[in-house]
N, C-alpha and C. Protein backbone atom coordinates (compact mmCIF):
# COMPACT_ATOMS: atom_id res chain seq x y z
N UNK A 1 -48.61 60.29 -27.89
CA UNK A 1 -48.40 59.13 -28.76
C UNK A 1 -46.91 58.83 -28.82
N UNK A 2 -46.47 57.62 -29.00
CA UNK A 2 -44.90 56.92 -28.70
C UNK A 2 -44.58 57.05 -30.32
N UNK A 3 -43.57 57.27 -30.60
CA UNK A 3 -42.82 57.64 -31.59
C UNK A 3 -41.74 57.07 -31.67
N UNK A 4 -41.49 56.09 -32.89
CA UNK A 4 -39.64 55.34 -32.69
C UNK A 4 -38.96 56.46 -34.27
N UNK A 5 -37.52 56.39 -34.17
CA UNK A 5 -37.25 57.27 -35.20
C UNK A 5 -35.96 55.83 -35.11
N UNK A 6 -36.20 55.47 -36.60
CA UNK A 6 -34.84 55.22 -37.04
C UNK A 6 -34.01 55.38 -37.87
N UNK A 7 -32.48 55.39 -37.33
CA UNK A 7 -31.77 56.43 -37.90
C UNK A 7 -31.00 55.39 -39.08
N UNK A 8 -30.55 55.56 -40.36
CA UNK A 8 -30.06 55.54 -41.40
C UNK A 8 -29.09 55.31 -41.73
N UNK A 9 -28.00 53.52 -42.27
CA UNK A 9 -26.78 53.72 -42.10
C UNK A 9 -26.93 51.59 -41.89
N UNK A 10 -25.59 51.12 -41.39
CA UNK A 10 -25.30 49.83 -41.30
C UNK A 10 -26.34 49.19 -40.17
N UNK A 11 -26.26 49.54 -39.15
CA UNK A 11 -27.22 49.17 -37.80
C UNK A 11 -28.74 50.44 -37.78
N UNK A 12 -29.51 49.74 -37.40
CA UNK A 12 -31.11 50.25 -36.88
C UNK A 12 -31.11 50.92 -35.50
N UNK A 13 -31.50 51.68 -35.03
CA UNK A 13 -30.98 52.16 -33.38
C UNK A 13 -32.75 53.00 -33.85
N UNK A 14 -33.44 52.55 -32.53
CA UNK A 14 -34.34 52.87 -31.88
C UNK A 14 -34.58 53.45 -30.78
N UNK A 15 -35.53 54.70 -30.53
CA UNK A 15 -35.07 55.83 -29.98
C UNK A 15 -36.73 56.04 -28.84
N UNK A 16 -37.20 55.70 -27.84
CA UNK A 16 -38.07 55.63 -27.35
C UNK A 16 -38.62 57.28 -26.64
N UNK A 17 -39.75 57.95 -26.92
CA UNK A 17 -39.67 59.10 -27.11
C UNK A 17 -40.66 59.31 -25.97
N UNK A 18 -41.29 58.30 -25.76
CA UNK A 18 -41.98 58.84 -24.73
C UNK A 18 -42.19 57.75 -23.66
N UNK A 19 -41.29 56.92 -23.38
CA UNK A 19 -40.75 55.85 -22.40
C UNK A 19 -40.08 57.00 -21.38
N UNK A 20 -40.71 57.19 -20.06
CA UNK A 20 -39.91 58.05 -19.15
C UNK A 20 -38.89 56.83 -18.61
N UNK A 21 -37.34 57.65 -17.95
CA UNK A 21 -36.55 56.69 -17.19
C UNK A 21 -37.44 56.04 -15.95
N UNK A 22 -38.09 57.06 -14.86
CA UNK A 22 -39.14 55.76 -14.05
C UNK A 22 -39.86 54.32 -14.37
N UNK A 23 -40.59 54.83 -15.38
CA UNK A 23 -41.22 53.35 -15.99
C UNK A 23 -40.16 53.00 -16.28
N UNK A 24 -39.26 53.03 -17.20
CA UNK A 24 -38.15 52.16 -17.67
C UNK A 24 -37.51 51.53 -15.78
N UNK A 25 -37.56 51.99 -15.32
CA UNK A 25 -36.89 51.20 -14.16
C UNK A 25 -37.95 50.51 -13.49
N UNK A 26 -39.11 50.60 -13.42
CA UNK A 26 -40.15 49.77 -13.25
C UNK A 26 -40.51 48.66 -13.76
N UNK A 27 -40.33 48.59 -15.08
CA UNK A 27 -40.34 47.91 -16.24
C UNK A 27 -39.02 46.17 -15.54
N UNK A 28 -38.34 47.11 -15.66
CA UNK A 28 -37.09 46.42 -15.52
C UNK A 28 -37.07 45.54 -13.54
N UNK A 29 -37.25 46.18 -12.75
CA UNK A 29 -37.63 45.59 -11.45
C UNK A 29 -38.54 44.35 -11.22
N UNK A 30 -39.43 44.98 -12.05
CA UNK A 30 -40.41 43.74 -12.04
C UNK A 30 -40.44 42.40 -12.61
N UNK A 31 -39.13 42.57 -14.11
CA UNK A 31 -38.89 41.19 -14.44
C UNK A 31 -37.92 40.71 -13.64
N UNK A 32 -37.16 40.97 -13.47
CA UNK A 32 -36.03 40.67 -12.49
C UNK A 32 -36.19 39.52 -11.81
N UNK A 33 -37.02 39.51 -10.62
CA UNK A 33 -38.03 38.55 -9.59
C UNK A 33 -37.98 36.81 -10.56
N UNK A 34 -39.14 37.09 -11.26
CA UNK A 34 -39.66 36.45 -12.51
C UNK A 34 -37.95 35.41 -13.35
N UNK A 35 -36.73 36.19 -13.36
CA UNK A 35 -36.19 35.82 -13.66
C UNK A 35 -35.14 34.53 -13.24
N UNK A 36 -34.72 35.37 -11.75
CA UNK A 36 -34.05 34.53 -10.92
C UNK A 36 -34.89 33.41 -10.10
N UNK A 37 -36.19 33.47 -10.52
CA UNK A 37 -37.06 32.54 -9.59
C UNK A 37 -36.88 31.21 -10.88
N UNK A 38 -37.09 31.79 -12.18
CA UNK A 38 -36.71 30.18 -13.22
C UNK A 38 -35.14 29.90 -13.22
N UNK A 39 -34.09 31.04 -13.18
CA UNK A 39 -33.21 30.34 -13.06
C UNK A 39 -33.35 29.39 -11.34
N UNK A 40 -33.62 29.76 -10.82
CA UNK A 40 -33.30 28.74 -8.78
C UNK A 40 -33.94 27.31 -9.86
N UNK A 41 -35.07 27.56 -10.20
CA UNK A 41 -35.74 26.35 -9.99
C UNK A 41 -35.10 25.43 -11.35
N UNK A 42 -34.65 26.09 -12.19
CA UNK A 42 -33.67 25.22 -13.40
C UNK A 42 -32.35 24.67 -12.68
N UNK A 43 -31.55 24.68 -11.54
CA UNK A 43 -30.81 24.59 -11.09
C UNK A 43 -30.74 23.79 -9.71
N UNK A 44 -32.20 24.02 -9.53
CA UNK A 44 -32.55 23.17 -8.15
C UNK A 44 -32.54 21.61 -8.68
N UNK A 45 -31.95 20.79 -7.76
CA UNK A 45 -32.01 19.19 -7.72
C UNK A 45 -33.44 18.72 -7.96
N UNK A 46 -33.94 17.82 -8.19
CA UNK A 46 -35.42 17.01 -8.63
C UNK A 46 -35.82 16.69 -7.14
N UNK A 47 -37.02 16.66 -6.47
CA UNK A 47 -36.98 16.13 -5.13
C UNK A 47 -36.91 14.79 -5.12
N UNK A 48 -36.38 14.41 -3.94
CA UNK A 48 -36.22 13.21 -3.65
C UNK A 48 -35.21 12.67 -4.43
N UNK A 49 -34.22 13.70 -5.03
CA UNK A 49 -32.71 12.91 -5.58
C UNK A 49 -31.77 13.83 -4.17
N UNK A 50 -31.22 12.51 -4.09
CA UNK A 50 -29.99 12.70 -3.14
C UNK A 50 -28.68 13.58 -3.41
N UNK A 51 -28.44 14.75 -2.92
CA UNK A 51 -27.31 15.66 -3.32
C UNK A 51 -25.86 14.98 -3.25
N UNK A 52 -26.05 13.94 -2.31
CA UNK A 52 -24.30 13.28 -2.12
C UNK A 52 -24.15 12.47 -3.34
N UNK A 53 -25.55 11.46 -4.13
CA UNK A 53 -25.56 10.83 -4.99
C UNK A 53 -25.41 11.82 -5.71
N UNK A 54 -25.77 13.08 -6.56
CA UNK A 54 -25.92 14.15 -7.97
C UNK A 54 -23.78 14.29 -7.98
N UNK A 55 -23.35 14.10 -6.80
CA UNK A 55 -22.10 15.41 -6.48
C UNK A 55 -20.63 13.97 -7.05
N UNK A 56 -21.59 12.56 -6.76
CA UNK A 56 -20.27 11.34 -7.55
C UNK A 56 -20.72 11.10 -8.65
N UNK A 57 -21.02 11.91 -9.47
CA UNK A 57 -21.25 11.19 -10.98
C UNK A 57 -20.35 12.01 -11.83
N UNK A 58 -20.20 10.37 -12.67
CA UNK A 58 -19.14 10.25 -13.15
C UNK A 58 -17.52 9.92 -12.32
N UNK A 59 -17.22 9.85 -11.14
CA UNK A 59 -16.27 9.11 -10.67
C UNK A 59 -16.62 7.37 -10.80
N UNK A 60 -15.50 6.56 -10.63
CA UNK A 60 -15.19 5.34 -10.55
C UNK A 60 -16.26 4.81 -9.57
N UNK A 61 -16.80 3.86 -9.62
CA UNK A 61 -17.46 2.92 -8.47
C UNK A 61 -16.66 1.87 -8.70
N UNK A 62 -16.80 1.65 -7.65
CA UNK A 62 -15.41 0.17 -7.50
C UNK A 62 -16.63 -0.73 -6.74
N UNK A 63 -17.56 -0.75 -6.68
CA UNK A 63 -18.34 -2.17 -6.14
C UNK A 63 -18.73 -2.57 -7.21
N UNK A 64 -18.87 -4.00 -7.27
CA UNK A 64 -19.01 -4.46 -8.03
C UNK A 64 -20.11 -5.98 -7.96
N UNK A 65 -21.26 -6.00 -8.70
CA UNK A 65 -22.23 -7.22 -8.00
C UNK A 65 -21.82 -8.57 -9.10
N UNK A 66 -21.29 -9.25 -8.49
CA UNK A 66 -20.89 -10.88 -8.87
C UNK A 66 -22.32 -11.72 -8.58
N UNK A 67 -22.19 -11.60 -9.83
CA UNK A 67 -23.55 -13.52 -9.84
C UNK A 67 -23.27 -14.55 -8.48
N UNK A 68 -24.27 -14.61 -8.17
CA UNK A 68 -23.99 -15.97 -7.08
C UNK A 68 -24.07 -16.84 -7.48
N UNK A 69 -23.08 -17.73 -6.94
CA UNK A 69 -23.24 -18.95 -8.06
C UNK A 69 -21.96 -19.19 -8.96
N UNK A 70 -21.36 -17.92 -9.60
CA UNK A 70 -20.34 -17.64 -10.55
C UNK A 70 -19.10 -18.03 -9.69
N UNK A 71 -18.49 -19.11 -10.90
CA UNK A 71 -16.86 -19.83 -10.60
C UNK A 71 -16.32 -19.46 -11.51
N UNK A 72 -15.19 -18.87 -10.63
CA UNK A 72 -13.93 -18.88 -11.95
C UNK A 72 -12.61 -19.75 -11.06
N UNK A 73 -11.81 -20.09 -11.89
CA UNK A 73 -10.23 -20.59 -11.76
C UNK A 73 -9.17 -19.30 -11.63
N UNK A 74 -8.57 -19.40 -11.10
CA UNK A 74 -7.63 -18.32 -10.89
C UNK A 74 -6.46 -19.11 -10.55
N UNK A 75 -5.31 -18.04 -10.51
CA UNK A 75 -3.91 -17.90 -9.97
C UNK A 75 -4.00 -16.63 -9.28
N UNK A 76 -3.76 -16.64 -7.65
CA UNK A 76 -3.32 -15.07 -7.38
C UNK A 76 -2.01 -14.62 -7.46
N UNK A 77 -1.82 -13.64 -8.86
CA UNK A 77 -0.51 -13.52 -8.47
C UNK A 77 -0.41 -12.01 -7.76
N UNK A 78 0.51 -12.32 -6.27
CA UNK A 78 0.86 -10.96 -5.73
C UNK A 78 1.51 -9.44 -6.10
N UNK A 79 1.17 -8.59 -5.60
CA UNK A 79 2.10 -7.87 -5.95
C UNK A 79 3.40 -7.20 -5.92
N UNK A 80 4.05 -8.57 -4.37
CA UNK A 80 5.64 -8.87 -4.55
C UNK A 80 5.53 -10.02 -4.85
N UNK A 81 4.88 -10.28 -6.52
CA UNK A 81 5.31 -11.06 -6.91
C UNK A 81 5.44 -12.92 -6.86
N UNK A 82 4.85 -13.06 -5.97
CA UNK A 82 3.96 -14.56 -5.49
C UNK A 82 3.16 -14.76 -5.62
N UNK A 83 2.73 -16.37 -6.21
CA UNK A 83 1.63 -16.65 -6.16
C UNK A 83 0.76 -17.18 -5.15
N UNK A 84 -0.29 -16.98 -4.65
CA UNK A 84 -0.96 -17.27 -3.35
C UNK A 84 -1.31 -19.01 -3.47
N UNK A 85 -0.80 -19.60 -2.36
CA UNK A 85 -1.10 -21.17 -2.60
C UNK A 85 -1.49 -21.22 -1.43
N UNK A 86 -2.35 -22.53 -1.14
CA UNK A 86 -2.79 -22.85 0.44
C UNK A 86 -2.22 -24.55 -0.01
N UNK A 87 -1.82 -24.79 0.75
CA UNK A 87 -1.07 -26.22 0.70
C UNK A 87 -1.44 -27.56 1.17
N UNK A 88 -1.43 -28.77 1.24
CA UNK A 88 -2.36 -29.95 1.60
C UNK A 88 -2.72 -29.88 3.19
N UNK A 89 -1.74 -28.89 3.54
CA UNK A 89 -2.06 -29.21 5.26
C UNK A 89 -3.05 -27.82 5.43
N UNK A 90 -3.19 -26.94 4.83
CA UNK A 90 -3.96 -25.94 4.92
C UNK A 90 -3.45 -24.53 5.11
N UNK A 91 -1.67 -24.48 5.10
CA UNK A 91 -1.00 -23.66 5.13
C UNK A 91 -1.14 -22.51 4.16
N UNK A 92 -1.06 -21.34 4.05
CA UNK A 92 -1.42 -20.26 3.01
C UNK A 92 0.36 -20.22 2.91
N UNK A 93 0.64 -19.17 1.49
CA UNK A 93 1.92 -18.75 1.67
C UNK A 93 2.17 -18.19 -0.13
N UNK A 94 3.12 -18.16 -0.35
CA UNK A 94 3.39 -17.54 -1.67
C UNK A 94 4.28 -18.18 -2.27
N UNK A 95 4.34 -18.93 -3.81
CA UNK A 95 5.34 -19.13 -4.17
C UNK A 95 5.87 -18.57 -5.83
N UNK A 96 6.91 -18.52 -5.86
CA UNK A 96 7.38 -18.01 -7.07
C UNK A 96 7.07 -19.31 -8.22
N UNK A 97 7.08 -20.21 -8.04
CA UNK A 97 6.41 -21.20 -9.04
C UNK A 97 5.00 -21.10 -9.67
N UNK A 98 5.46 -20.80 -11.06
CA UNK A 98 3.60 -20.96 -11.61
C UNK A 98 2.84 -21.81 -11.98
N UNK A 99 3.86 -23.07 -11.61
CA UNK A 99 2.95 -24.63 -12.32
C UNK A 99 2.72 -25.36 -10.42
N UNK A 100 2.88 -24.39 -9.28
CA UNK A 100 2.97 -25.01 -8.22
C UNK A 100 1.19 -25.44 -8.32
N UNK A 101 1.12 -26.90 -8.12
CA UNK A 101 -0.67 -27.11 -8.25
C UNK A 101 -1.04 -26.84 -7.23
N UNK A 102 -1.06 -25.66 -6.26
CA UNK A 102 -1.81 -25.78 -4.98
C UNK A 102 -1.84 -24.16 -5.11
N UNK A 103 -1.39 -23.62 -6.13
CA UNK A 103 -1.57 -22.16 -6.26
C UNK A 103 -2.87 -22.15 -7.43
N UNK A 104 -3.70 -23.30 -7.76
CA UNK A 104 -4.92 -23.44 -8.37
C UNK A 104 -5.77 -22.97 -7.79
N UNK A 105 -6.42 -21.63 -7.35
CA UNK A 105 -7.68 -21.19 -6.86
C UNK A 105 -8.71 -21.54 -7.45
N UNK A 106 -10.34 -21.86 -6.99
CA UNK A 106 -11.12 -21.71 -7.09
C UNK A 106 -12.12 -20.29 -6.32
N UNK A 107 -12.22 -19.62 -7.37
CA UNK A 107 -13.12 -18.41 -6.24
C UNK A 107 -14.31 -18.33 -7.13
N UNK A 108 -15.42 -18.45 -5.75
CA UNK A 108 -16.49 -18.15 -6.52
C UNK A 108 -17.70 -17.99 -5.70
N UNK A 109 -18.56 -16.74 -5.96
CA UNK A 109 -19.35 -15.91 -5.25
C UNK A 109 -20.42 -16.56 -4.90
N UNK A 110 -20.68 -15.95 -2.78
CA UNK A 110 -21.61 -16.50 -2.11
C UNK A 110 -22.31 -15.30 -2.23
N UNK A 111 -21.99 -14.23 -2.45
CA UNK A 111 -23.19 -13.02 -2.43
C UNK A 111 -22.80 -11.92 -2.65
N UNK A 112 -23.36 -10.84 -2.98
CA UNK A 112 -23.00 -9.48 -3.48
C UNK A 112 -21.96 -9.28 -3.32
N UNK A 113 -20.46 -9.34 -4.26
CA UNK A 113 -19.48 -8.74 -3.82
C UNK A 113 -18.67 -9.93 -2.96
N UNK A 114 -19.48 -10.75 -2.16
CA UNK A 114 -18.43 -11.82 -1.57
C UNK A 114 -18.31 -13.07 -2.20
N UNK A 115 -17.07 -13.30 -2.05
CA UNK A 115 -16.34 -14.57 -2.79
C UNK A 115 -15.82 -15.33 -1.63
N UNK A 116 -16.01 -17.15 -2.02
CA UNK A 116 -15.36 -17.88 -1.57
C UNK A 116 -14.00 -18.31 -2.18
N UNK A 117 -12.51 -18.15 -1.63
CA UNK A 117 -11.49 -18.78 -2.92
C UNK A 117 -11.35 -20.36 -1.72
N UNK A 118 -11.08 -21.06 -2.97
CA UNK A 118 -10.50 -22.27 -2.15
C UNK A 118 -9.69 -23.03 -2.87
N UNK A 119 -9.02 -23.96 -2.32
CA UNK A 119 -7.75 -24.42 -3.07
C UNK A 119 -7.78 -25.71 -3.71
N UNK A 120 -8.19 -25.92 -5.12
CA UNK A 120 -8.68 -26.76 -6.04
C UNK A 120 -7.65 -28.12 -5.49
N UNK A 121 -6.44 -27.91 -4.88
CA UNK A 121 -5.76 -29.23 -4.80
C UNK A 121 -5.61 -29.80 -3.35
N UNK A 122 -5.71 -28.49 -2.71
CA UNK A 122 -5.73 -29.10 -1.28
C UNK A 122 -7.06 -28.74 -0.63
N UNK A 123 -8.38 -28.61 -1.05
CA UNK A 123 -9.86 -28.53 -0.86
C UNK A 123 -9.79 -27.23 0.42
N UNK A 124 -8.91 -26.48 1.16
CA UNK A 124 -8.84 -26.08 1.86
C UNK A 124 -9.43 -24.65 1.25
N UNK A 125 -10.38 -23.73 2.07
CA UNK A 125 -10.84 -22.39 2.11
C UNK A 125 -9.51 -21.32 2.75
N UNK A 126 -9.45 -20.11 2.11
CA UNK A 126 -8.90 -19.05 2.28
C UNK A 126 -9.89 -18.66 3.29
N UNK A 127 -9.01 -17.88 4.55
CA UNK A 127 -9.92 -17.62 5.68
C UNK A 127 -9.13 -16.71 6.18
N UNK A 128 -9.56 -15.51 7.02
CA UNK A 128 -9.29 -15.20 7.75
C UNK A 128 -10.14 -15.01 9.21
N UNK A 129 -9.44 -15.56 10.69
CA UNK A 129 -10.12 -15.63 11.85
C UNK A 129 -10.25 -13.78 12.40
N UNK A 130 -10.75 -14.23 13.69
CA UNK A 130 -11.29 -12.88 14.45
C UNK A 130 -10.00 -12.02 14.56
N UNK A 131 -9.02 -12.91 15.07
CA UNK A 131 -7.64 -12.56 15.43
C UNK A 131 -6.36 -12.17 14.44
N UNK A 132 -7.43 -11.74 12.60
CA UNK A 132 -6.83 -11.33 12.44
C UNK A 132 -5.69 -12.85 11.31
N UNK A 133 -5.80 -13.60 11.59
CA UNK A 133 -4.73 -14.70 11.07
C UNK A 133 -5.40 -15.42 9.58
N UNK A 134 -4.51 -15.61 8.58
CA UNK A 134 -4.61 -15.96 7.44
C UNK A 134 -4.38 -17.41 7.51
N UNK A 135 -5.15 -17.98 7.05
CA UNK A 135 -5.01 -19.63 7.56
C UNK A 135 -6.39 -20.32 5.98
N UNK A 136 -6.05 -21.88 6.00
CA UNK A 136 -6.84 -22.63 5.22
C UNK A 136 -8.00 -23.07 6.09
N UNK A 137 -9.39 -23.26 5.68
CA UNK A 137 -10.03 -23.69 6.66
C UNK A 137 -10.87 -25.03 5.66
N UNK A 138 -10.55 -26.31 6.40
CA UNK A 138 -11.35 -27.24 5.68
C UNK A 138 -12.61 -27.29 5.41
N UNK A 139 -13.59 -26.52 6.22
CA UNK A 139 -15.08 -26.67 6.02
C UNK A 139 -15.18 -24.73 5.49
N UNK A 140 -16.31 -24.67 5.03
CA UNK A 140 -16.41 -23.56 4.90
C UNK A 140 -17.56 -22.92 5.81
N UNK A 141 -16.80 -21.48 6.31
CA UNK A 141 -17.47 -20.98 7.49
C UNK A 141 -17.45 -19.61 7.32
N UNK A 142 -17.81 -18.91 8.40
CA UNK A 142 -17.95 -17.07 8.30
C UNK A 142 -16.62 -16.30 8.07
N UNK A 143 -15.43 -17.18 8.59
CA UNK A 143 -14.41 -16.67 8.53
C UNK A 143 -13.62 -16.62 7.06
N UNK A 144 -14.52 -17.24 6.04
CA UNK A 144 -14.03 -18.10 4.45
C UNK A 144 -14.75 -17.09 3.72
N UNK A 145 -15.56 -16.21 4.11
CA UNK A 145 -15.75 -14.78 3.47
C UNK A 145 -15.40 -13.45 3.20
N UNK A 146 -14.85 -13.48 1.71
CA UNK A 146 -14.23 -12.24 1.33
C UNK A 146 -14.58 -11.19 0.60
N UNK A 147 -14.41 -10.19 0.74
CA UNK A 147 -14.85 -9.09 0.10
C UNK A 147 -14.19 -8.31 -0.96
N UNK A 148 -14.45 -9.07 -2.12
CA UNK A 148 -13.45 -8.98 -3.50
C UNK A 148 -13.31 -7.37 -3.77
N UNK A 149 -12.78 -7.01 -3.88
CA UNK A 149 -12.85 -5.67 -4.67
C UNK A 149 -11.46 -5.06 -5.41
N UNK A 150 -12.22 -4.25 -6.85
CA UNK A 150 -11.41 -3.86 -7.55
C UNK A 150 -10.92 -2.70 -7.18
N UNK A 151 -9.13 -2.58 -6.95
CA UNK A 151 -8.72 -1.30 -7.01
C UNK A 151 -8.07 -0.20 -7.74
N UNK A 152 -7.83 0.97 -7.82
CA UNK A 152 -7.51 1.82 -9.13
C UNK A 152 -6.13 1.48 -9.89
N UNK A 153 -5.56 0.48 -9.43
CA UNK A 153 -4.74 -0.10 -9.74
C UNK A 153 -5.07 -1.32 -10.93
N UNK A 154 -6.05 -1.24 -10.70
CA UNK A 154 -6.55 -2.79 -11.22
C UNK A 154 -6.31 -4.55 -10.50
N UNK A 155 -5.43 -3.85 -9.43
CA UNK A 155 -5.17 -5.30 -8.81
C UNK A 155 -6.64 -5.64 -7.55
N UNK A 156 -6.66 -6.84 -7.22
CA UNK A 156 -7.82 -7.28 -6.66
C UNK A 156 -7.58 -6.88 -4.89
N UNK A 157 -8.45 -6.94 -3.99
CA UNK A 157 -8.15 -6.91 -2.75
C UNK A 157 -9.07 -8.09 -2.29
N UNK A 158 -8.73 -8.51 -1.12
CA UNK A 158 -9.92 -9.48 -0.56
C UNK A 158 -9.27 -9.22 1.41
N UNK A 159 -10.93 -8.72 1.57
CA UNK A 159 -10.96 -8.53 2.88
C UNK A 159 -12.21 -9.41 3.56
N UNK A 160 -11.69 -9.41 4.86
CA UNK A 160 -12.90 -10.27 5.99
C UNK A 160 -14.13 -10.18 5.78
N UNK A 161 -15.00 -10.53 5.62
CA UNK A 161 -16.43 -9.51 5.61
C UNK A 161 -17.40 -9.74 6.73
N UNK A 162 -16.67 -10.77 7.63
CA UNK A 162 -17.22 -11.04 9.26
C UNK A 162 -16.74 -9.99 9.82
N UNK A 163 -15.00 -10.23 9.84
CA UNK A 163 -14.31 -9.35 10.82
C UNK A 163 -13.70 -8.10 10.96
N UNK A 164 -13.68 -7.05 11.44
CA UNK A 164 -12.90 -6.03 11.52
C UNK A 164 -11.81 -5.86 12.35
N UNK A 165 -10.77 -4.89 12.23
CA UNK A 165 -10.22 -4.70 13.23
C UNK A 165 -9.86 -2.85 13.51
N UNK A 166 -10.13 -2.32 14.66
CA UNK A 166 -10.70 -1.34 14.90
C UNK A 166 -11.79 -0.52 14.00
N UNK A 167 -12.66 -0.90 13.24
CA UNK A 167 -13.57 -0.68 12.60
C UNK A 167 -12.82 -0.43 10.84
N UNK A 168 -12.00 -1.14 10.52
CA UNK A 168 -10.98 -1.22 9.60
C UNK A 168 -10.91 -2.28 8.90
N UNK A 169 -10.74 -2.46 7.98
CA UNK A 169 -11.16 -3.65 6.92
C UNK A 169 -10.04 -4.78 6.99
N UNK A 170 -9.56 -6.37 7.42
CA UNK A 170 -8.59 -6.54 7.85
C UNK A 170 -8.20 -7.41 6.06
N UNK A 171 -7.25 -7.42 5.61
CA UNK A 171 -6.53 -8.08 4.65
C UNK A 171 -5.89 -9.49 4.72
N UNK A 172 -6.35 -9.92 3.03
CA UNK A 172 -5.19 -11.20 3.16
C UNK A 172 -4.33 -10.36 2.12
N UNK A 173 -3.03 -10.66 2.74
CA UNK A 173 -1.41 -10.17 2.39
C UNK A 173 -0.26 -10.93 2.29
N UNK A 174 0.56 -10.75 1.51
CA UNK A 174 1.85 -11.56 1.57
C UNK A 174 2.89 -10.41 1.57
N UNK A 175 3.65 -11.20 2.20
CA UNK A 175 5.03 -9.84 2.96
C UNK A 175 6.19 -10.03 1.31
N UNK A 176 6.68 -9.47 1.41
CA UNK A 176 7.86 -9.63 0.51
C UNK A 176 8.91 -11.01 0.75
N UNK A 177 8.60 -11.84 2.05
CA UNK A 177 9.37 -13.17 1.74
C UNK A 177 8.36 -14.25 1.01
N UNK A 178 6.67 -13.87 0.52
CA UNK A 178 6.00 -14.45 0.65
C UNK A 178 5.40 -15.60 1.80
N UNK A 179 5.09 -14.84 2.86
CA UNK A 179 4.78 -15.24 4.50
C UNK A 179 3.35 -14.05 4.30
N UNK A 180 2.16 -15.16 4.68
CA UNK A 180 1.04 -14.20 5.03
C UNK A 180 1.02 -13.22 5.86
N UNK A 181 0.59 -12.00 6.07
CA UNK A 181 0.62 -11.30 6.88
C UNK A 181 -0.62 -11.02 7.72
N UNK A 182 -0.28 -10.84 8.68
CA UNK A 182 -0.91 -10.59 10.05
C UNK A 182 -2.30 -9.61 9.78
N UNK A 183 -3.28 -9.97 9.73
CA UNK A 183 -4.59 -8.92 9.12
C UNK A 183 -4.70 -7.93 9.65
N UNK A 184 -4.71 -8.15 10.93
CA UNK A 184 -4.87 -6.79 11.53
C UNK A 184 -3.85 -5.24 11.40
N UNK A 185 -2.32 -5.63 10.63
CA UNK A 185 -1.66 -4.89 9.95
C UNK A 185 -1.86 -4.49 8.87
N UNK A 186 -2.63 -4.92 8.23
CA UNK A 186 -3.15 -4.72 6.45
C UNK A 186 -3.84 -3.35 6.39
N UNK A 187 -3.98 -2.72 5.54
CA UNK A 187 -4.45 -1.96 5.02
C UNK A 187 -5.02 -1.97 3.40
N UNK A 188 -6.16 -1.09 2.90
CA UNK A 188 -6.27 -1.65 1.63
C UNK A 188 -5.18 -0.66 1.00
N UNK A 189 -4.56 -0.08 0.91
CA UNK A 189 -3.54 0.77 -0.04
C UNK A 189 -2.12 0.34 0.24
N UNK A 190 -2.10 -0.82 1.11
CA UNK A 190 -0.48 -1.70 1.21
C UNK A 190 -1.02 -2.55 -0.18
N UNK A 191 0.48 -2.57 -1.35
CA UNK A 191 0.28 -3.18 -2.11
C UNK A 191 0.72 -4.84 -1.82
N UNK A 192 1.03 -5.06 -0.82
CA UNK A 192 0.97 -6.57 -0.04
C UNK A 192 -0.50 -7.14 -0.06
N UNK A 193 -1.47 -6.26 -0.06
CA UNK A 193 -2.75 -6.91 -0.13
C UNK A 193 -3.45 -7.13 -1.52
N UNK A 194 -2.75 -6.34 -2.53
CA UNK A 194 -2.86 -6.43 -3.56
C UNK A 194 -2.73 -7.56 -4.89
N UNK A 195 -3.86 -8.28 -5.21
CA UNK A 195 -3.59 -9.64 -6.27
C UNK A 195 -3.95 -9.23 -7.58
N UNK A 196 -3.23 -10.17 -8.64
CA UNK A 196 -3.60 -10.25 -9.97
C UNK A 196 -4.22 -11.15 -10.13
N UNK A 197 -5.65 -11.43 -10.25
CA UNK A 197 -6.36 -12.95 -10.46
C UNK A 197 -6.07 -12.87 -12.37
N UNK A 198 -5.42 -14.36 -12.40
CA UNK A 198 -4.75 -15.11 -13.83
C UNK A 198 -5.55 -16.01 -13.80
N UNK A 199 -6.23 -16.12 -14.92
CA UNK A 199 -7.33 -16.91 -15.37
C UNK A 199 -6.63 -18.24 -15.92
N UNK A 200 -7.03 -19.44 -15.36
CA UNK A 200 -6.35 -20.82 -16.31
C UNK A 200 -6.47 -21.17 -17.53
N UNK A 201 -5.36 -21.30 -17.85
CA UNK A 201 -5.94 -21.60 -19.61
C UNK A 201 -6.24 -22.87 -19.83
């Protein structure tokens, strides 16, 4: 017969008298199994959830889905400091003037993420061609599609969303004389590609 004796004082201590050490290690082996099999499965992913999706949560998503349809007014102002204008002849370029009326953007989304901007005074589209070149385009075409996106900066980017160049996202940019720059030099972390869209009051 099993016998507990307890002993007398602040704490209870229980004394197993006829528990041999074998069973006690038997005892103990056998939950073991039992144990680490609920922890795996408390720890295992849900099926059919994606491990690359479980491993970004909680970081930033920077895509962002724009209403189609949705117009806003803008000013781009650069981040040397120019404002992006396309001019009556269809010229792009930058000027330090903020009442210049041809630095009046209209941008406003053809589809997930892409925006048309165009130039409220000289009707001309922001474009960039295959080759890479920043230019106004009077009709609107594949090359008049941009790919707005917010960066950790908070300033805006807008890239090709036809064209690439070596499988690389090509930019509209203004150089520090305010002179567009060449797309196929752009990068998205040159702050030349970088805009402040200023809402009209």
């Amino acid at each position: 017969m099993c016998k507990w004796k307890v002993t007398k004082g602040a704490s209870a201590w229980f004394r197993l008298s006829c528990l041999s050490l074998p069973l006690l290690l038997l005892f103990l082996c056998s939950a073991l199994p039992v144990a680490c099999h609920d922890t795996h499965r408390a720890i295992r992913a849900p099926r059919g959830t994606n491990s690359s999706s479980s491993a970004v949560v909680g970081r930033h998503v920077r895509s962002y889905n724009h209403l189609t349809g949705d117009v806003r007014r803008r000013k781009l102002f650069s981040y040397q400091k120019f404002f992006l204008r396309i001019d009556k002849n269809g010229k792009v370029n930058g000027t330090k003037s903020k009442d210049d009326p041809y630095s009046t953007l209209e941008i406003k989304s053809v589809d997930v993420g892409i925006v048309a901007i165009k130039g409220i005074q000289s009707n001309y589209y922001l474009a960039i061609n295959k080759k890479g070149v920043v230019y106004g385009a009077r009709d609107f075409g594949i090359d008049c599609k941009l790919i707005e996106r917010i960066e950790e900066n908070r300033y805006n980017t807008y890239a090709s969303a036809e064209w690439m160049n070596k499988k690389k996202h090509m930019f509209v940019g203004l150089s520090a004389n305010g002179r567009p720059m060449r797309a196929k030099k752009t990068r998205r972390k040159n702050t030349a590609t970088h805009f402040l869209p200023i809402p009209i009051v």
